[in-house]
Structure formats: C-alpha cells, structure tokens
C-alpha atoms as a PDB file:
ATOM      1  CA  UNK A   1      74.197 301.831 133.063  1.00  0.00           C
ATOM      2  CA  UNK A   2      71.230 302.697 134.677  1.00  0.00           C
ATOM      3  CA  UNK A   3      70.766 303.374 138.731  1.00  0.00           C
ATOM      4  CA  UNK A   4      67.656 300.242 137.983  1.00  0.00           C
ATOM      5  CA  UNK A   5      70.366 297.703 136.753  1.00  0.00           C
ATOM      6  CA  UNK A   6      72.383 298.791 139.640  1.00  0.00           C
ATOM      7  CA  UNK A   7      69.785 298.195 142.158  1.00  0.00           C
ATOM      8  CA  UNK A   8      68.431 294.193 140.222  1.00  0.00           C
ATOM      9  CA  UNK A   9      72.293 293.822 140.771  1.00  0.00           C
ATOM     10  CA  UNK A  10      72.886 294.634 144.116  1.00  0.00           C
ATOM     11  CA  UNK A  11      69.780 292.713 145.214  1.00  0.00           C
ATOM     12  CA  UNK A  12      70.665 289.829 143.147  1.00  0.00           C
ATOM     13  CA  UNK A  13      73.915 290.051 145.446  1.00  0.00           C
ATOM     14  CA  UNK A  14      72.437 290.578 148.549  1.00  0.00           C
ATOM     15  CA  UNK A  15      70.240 287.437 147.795  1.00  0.00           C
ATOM     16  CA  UNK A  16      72.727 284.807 146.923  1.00  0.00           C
ATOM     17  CA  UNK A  17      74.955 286.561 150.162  1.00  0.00           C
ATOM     18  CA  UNK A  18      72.169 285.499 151.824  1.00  0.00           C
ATOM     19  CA  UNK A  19      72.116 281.695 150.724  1.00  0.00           C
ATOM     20  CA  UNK A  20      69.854 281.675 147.665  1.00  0.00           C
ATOM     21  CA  UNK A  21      71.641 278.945 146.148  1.00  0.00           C
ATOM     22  CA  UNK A  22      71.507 277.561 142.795  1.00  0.00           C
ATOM     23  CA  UNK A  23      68.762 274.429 142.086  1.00  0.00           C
ATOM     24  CA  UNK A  24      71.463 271.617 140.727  1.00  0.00           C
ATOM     25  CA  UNK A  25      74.498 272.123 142.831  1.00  0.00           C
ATOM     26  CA  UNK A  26      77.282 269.207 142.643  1.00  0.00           C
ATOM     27  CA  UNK A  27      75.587 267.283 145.725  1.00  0.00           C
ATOM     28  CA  UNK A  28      72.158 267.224 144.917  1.00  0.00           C
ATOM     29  CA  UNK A  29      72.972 265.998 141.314  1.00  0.00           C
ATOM     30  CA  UNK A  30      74.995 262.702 143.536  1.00  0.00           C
ATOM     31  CA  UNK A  31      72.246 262.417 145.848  1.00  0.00           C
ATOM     32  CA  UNK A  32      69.853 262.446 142.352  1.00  0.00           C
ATOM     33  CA  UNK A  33      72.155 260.243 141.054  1.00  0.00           C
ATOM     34  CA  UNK A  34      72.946 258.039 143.451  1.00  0.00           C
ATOM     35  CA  UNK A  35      68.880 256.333 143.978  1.00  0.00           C
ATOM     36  CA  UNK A  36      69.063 253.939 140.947  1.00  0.00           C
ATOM     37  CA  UNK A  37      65.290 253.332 141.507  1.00  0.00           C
ATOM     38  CA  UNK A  38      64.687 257.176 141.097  1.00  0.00           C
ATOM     39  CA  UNK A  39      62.833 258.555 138.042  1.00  0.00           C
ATOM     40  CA  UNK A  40      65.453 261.098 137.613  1.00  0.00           C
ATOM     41  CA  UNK A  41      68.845 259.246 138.240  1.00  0.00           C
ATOM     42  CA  UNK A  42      69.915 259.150 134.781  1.00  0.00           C
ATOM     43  CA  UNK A  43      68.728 263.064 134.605  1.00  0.00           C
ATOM     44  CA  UNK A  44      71.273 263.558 137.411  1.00  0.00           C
ATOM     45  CA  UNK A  45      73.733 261.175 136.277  1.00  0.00           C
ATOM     46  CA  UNK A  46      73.703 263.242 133.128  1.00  0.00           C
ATOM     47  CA  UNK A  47      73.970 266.724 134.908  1.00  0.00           C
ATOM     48  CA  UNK A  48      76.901 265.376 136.973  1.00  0.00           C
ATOM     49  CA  UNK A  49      78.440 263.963 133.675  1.00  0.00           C
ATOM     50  CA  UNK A  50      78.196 267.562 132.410  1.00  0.00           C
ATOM     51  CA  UNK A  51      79.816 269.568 135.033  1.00  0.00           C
ATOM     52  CA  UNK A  52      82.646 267.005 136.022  1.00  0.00           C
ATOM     53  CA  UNK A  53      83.436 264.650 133.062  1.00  0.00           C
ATOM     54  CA  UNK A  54      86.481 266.612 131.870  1.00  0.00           C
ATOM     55  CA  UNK A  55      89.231 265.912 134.590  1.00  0.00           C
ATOM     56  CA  UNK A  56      87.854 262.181 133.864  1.00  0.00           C
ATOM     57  CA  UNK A  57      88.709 262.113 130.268  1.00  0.00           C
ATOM     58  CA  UNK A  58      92.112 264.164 131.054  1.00  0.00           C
ATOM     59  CA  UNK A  59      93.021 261.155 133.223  1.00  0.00           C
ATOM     60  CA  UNK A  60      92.418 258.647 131.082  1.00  0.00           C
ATOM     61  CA  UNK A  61      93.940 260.088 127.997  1.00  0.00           C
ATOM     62  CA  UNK A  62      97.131 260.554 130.168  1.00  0.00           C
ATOM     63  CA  UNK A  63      97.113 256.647 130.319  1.00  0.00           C
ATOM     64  CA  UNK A  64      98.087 256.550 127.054  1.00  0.00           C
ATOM     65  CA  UNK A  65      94.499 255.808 125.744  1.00  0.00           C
ATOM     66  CA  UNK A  66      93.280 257.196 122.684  1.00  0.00           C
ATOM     67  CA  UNK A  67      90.916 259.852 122.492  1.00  0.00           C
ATOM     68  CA  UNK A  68      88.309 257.646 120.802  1.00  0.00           C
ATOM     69  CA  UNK A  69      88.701 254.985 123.772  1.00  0.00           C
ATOM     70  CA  UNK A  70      89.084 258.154 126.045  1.00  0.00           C
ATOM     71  CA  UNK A  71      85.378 259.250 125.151  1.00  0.00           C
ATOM     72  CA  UNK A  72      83.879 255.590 125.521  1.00  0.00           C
ATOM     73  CA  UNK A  73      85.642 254.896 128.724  1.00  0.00           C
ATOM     74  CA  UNK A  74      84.451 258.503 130.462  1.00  0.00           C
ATOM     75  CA  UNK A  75      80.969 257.597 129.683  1.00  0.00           C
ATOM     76  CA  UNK A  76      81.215 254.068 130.675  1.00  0.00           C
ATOM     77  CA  UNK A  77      82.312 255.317 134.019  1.00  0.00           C
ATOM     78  CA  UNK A  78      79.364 257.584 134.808  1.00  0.00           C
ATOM     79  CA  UNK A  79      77.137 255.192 134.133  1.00  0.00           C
ATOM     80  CA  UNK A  80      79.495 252.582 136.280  1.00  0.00           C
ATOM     81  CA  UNK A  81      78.932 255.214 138.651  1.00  0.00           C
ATOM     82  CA  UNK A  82      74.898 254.581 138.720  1.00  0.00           C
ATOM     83  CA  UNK A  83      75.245 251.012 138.999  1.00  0.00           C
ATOM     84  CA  UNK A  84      75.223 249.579 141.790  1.00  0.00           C
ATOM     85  CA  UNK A  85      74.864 252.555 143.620  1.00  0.00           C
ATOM     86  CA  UNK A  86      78.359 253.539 143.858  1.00  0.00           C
ATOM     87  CA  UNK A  87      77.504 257.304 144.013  1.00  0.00           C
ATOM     88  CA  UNK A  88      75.849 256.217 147.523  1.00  0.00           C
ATOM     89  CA  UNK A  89      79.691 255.950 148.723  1.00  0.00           C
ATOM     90  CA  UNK A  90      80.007 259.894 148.570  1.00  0.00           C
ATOM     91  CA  UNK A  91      78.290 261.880 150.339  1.00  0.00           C
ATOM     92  CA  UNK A  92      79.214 265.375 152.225  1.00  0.00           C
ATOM     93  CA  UNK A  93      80.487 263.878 155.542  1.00  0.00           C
ATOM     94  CA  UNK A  94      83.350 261.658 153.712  1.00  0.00           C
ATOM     95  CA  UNK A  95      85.195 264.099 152.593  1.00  0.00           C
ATOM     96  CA  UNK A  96      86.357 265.861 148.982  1.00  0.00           C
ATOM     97  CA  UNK A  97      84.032 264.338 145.422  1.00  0.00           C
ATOM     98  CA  UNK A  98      87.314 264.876 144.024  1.00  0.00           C
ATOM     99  CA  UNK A  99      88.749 262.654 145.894  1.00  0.00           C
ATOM    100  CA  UNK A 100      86.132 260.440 145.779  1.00  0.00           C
ATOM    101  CA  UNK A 101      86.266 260.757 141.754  1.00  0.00           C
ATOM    102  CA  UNK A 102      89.645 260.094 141.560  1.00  0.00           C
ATOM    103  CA  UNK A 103      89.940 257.138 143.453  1.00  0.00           C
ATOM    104  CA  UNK A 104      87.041 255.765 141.581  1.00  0.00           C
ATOM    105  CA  UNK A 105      88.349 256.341 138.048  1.00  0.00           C
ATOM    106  CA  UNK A 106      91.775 254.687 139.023  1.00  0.00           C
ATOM    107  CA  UNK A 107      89.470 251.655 140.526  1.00  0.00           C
ATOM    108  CA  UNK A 108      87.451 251.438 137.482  1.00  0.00           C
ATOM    109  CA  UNK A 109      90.180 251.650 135.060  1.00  0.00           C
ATOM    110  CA  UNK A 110      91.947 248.270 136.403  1.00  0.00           C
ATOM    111  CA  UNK A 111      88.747 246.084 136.757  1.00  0.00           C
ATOM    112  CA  UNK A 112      87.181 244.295 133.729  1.00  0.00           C
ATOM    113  CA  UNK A 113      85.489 247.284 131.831  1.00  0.00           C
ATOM    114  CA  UNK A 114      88.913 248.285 130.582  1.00  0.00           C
ATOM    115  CA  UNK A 115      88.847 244.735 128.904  1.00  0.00           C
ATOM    116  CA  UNK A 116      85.659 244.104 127.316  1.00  0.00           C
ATOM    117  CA  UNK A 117      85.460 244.256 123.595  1.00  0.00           C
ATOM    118  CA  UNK A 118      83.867 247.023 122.274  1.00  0.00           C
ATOM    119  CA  UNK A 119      80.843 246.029 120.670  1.00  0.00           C
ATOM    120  CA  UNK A 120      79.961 244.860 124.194  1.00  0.00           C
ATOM    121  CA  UNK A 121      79.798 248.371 125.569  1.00  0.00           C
ATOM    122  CA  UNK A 122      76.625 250.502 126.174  1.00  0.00           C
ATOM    123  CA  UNK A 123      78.840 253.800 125.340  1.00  0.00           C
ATOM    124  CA  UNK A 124      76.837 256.819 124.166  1.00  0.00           C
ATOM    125  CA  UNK A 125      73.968 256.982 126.534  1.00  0.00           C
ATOM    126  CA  UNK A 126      75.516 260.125 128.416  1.00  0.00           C
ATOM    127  CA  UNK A 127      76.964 262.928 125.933  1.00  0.00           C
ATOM    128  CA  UNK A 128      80.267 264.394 126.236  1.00  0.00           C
ATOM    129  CA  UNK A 129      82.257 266.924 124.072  1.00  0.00           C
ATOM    130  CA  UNK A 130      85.127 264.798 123.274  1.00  0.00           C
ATOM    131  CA  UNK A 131      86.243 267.401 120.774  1.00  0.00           C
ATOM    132  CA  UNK A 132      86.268 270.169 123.536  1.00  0.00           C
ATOM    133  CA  UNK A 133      87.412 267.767 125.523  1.00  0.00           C
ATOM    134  CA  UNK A 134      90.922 267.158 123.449  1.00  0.00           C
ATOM    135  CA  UNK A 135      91.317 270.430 122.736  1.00  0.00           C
ATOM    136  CA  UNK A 136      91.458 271.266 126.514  1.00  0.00           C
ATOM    137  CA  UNK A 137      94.039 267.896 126.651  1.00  0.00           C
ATOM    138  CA  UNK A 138      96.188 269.392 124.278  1.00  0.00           C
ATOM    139  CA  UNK A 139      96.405 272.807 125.822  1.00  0.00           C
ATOM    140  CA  UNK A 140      97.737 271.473 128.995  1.00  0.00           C
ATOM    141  CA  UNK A 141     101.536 270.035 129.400  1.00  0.00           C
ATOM    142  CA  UNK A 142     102.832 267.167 127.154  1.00  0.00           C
ATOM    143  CA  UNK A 143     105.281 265.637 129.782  1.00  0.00           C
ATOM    144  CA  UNK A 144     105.316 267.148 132.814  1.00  0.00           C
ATOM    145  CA  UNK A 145     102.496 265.651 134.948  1.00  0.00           C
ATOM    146  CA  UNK A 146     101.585 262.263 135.567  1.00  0.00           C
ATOM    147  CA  UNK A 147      97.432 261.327 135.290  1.00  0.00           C
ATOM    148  CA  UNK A 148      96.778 262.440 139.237  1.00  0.00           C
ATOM    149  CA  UNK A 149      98.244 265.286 138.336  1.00  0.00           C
ATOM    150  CA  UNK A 150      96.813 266.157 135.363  1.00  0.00           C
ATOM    151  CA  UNK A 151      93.324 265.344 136.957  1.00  0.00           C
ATOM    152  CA  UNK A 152      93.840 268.280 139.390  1.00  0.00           C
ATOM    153  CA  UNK A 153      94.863 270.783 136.773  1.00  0.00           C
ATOM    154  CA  UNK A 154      91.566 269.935 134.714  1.00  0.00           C
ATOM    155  CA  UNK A 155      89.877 269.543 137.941  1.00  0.00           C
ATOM    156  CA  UNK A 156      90.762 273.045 139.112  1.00  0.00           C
ATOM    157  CA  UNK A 157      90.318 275.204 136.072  1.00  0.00           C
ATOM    158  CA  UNK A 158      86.847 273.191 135.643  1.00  0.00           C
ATOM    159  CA  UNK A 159      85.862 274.777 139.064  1.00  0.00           C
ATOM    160  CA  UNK A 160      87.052 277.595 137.884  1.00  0.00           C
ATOM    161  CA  UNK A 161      84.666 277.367 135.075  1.00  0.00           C
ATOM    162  CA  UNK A 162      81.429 276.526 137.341  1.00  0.00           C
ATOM    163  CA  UNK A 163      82.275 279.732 139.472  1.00  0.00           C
ATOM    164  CA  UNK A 164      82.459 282.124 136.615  1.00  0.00           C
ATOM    165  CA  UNK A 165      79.115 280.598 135.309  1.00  0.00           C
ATOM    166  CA  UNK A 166      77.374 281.233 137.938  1.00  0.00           C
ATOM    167  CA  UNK A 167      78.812 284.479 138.088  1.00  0.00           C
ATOM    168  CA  UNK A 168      77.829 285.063 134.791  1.00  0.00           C
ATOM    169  CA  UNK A 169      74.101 284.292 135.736  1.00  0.00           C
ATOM    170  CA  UNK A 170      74.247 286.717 138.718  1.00  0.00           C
ATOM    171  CA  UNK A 171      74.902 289.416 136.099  1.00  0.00           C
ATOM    172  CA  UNK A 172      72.640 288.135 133.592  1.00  0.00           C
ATOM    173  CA  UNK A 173      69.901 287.448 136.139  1.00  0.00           C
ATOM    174  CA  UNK A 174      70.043 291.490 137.417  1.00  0.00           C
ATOM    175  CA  UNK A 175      70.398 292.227 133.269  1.00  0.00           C
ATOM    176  CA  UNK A 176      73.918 293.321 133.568  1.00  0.00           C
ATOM    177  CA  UNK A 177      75.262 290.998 131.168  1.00  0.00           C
ATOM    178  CA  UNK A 178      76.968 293.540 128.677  1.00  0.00           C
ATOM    179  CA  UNK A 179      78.896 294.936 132.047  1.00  0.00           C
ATOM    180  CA  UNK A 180      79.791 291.421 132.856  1.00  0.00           C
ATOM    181  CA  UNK A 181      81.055 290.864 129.281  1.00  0.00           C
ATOM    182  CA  UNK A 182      83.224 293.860 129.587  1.00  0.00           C
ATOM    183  CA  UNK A 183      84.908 293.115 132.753  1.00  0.00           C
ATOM    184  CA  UNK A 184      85.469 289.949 132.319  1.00  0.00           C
ATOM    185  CA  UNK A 185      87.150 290.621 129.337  1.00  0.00           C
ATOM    186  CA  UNK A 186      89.666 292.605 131.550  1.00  0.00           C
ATOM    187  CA  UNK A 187      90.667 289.448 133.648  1.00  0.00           C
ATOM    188  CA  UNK A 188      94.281 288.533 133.212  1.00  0.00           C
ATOM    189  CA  UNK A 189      94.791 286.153 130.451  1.00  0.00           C
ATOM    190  CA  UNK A 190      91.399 287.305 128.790  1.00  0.00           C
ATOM    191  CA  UNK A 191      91.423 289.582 125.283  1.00  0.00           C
ATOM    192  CA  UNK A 192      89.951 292.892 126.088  1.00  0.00           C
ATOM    193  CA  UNK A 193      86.735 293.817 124.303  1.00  0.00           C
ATOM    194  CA  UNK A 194      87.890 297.706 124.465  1.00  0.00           C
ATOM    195  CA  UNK A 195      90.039 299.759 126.104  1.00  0.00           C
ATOM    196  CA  UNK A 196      88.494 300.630 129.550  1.00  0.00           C
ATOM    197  CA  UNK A 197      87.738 304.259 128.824  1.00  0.00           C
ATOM    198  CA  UNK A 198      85.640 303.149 125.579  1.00  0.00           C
ATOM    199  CA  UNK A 199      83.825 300.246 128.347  1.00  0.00           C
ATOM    200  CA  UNK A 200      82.820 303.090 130.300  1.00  0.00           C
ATOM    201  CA  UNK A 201      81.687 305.335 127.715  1.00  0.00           C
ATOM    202  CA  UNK A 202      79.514 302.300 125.706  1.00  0.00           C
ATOM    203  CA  UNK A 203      78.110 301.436 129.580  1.00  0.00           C
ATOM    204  CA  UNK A 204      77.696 304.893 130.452  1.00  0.00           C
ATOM    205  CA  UNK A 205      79.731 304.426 133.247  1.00  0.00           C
ATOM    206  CA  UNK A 206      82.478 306.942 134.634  1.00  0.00           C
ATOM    207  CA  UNK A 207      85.724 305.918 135.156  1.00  0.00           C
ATOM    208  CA  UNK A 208      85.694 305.689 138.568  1.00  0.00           C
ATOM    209  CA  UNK A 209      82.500 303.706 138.730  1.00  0.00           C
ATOM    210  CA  UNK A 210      84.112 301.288 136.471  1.00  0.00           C
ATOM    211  CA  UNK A 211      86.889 300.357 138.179  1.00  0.00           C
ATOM    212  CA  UNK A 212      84.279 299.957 141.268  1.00  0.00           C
ATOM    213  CA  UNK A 213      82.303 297.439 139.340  1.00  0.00           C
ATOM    214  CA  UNK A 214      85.468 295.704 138.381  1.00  0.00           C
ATOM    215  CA  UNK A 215      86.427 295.268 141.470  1.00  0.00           C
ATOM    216  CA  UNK A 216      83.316 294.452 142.950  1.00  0.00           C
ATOM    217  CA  UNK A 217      82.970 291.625 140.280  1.00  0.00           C
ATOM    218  CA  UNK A 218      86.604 290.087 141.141  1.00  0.00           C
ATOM    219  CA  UNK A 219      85.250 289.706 144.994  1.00  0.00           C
ATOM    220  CA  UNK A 220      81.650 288.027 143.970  1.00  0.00           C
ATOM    221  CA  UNK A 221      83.961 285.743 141.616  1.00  0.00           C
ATOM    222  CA  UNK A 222      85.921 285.130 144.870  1.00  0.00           C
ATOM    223  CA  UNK A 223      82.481 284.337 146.660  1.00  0.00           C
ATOM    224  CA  UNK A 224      81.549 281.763 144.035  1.00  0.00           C
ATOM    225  CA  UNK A 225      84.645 280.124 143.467  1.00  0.00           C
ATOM    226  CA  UNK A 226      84.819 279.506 147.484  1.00  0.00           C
ATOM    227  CA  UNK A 227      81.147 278.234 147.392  1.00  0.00           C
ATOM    228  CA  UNK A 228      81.870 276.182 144.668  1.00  0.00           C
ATOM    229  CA  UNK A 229      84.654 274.568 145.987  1.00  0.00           C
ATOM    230  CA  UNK A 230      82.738 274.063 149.375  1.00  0.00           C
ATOM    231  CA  UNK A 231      80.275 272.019 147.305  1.00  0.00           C
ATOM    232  CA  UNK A 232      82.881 269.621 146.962  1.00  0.00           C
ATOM    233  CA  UNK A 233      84.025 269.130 150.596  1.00  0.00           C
ATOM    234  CA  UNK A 234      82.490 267.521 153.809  1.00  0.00           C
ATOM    235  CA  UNK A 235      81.027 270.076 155.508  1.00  0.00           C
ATOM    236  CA  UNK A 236      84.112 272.361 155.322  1.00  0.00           C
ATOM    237  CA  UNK A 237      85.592 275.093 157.657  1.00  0.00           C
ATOM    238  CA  UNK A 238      86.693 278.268 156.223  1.00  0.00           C
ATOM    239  CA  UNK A 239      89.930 276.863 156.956  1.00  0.00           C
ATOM    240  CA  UNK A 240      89.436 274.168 154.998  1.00  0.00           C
ATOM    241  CA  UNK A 241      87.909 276.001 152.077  1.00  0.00           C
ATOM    242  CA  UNK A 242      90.819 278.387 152.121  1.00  0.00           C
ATOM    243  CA  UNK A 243      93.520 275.107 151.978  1.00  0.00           C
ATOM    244  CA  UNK A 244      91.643 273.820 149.279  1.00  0.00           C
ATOM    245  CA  UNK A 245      91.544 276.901 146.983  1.00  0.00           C
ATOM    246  CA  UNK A 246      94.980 277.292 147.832  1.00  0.00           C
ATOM    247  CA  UNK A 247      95.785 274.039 146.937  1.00  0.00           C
ATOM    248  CA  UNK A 248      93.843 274.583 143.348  1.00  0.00           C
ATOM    249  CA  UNK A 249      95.606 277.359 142.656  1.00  0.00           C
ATOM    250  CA  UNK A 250      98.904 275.491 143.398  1.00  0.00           C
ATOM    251  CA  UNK A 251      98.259 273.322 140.399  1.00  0.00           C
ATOM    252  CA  UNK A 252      98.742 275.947 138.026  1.00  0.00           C
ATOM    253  CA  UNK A 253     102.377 276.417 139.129  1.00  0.00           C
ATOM    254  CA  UNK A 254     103.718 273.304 138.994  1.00  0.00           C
END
C-alpha cells in the first residue's frame, strides 16, 4: 500500500475524529420524517425504513405472523409512523429510538390496522427485503426468545451493521477498500480471504504493518459502533453509551 493511501486514510480519520459526520444519520432522517407537510418526509420515511425496518419485521414474525403478513404489516407501520406525526413523539431528549420503536410496534400491532382486510391496505409504498429479511429470521433462535427479545438481537446486530458501513466508507473514501476487505475478512466469525502473510504480500504491506492496520481498524470500528449507538440515545454520557453497548452485546449471550 502506498505511503499516499496511508496519508487519504489517516486524514479521513482525523476528520470524522473531529466530528465530520455522515449527511443522513438516524435523527435527521426522524426529524425529515417526522414534518408530514415536508417535501421530503416520505424520502426520510423511506431512509429510516431502510436502516431500521429489520428488528420490526423480526418482531412481528415472532407473533406468529406469516412472513407475507410480516412484510405488509412492517411497511404499514412506517408509514403509520408518518401519519399523524407520530415520529414528532421521538426526539433526542426522550430517550432511546429503540425504545421508542418498540413501544410503538407493540401499540400498533393491537389497534385496528392488524384487523383491516387486506385489499384495504396501502402496503408497498416503502420497499423492504422481505427475503433478506427471513433469511436473517431464520438464522436467529427458534424458541428461545420471546418478540422483545428477539427485537434486541436484530436490533443490535443491525447497529452492528450501520457501524461497519460506515466503516467501510471511511476506507473506501481514503481508497483503502481492498485493505478494508482483507481485514475485515479476519474478524471472528468472518471467512478469511487469505492467509495473513499472502494479505500482506498482495497489499504490499509487512507483517508488522499489517497487524497495525488491523488493529487500528478494530478501534475505528469501536469509534463507529459507539457513535452509532449514541445516535440512538438522548443526548448520552459516555456512561451511558458504554451501558448501552454493553447491553447490545449482552443480547448475543442469552
């Protein structure tokens, strides 16, 4: 790698340390979202959809709805979301959007939507992958957790998600992509692309300077999984950002 894609990277680094953030994080798409008379609600509606509509169709599935039904109901309730400016009910200084999410799915779920026939719905005006979406179902336990539960699993590996994309534009962003390919690949519970000697000879990288990179990477990821996860809070304390991605990572034991 050359000392040029070094440098992009490091000042692609320093930038974002220094609060370059990215243009649709999760609260402006609410705020976007949440102004019904706005020319681009349903554009943030539909970005919000994208990042956030998978713990929503895990819960509902776990209710012992189909995955057809699953699919209509998650897009029913981002665009119950819209109206009547419900979105306006979260906002930083309340508190956790995850919170705020569930509670409104459980709400929604037990009003009349649930029991309208189908030809009534407006279904398909937001688009979901609801074959990603049941594949990602299916992958997580049969029995053991109970829709809440579930919810956070999904919830917490789709943060998971957000961070490493944006980690993955850092690199891309500097051109570094092919090192981020390679070390991510060396993540636990990833499939290698190489061993690490033939990473550092295709980079033209030593050994030693691999390992740096790797472990530089694993702290940005850190960075961006934190600031990701502060997106979601009310104005959070490092304390509280810590208890939450503690609390995330908790999921994955239970």
């Amino acid at each position: 790698m050359s000392n040029s894609t070094v440098q992009s990277l490091d000042r692609t680094h320093d930038e974002a340390a220094a609060g370059v953030q990215f243009p649709d994080t999760m609260w402006v798409m609410v705020q976007g979202a949440a102004d019904p008379s706005s020319l681009q609600a349903h554009q943030a509606l539909e970005s919000l959809c994208r990042a956030y509509w998978e713990p929503i169709y895990a819960f509902i599935r776990r209710t012992g709805k189909s995955s057809h039904d699953a699919e209509d109901l998650t897009q029913r309730f981002f665009i119950h979301l819209l109206e009547g400016n419900r979105l306006g009910h979260a906002a930083p200084e309340k508190g956790k959007f995850r919170s705020f999410l569930k509670r409104s799915i459980k709400n929604f779920l037990v009003d009349d939507w649930r029991c309208k026939p189908a030809l009534e719905r407006s279904g398909g005006l937001l688009e979901i992958d609801a074959e990603r979406g049941e594949s990602r179902y299916h992958h997580e336990p049969a029995d053991e957790l109970d829709p809440e539960k579930l919810f956070e699993r999904v919830w917490a590996r789709k943060v998971i998600e957000l961070a490493l994309a944006r980690l993955r534009a850092d690199y891309e962003a500097a051109g570094a992509l092919p090192l981020f390919e390679h070390l991510h690949s060396f993540l636990p519970g990833n499939d290698p692309l190489c061993t690490r000697a033939e990473a550092a000879e295709r980079l033209e990288m030593s050994a030693t300077a691999l390992d740096t990179a790797f472990h530089r990477m694993k702290k940005r990821f850190q960075e961006f999984l934190r600031k990701e996860i502060a997106e979601t809070l009310g104005s959070p304390t490092k304390k509280e950002i810590e208890s939450e991605l503690a609390g995330l990572m908790a999921v994955f034991e239970r």
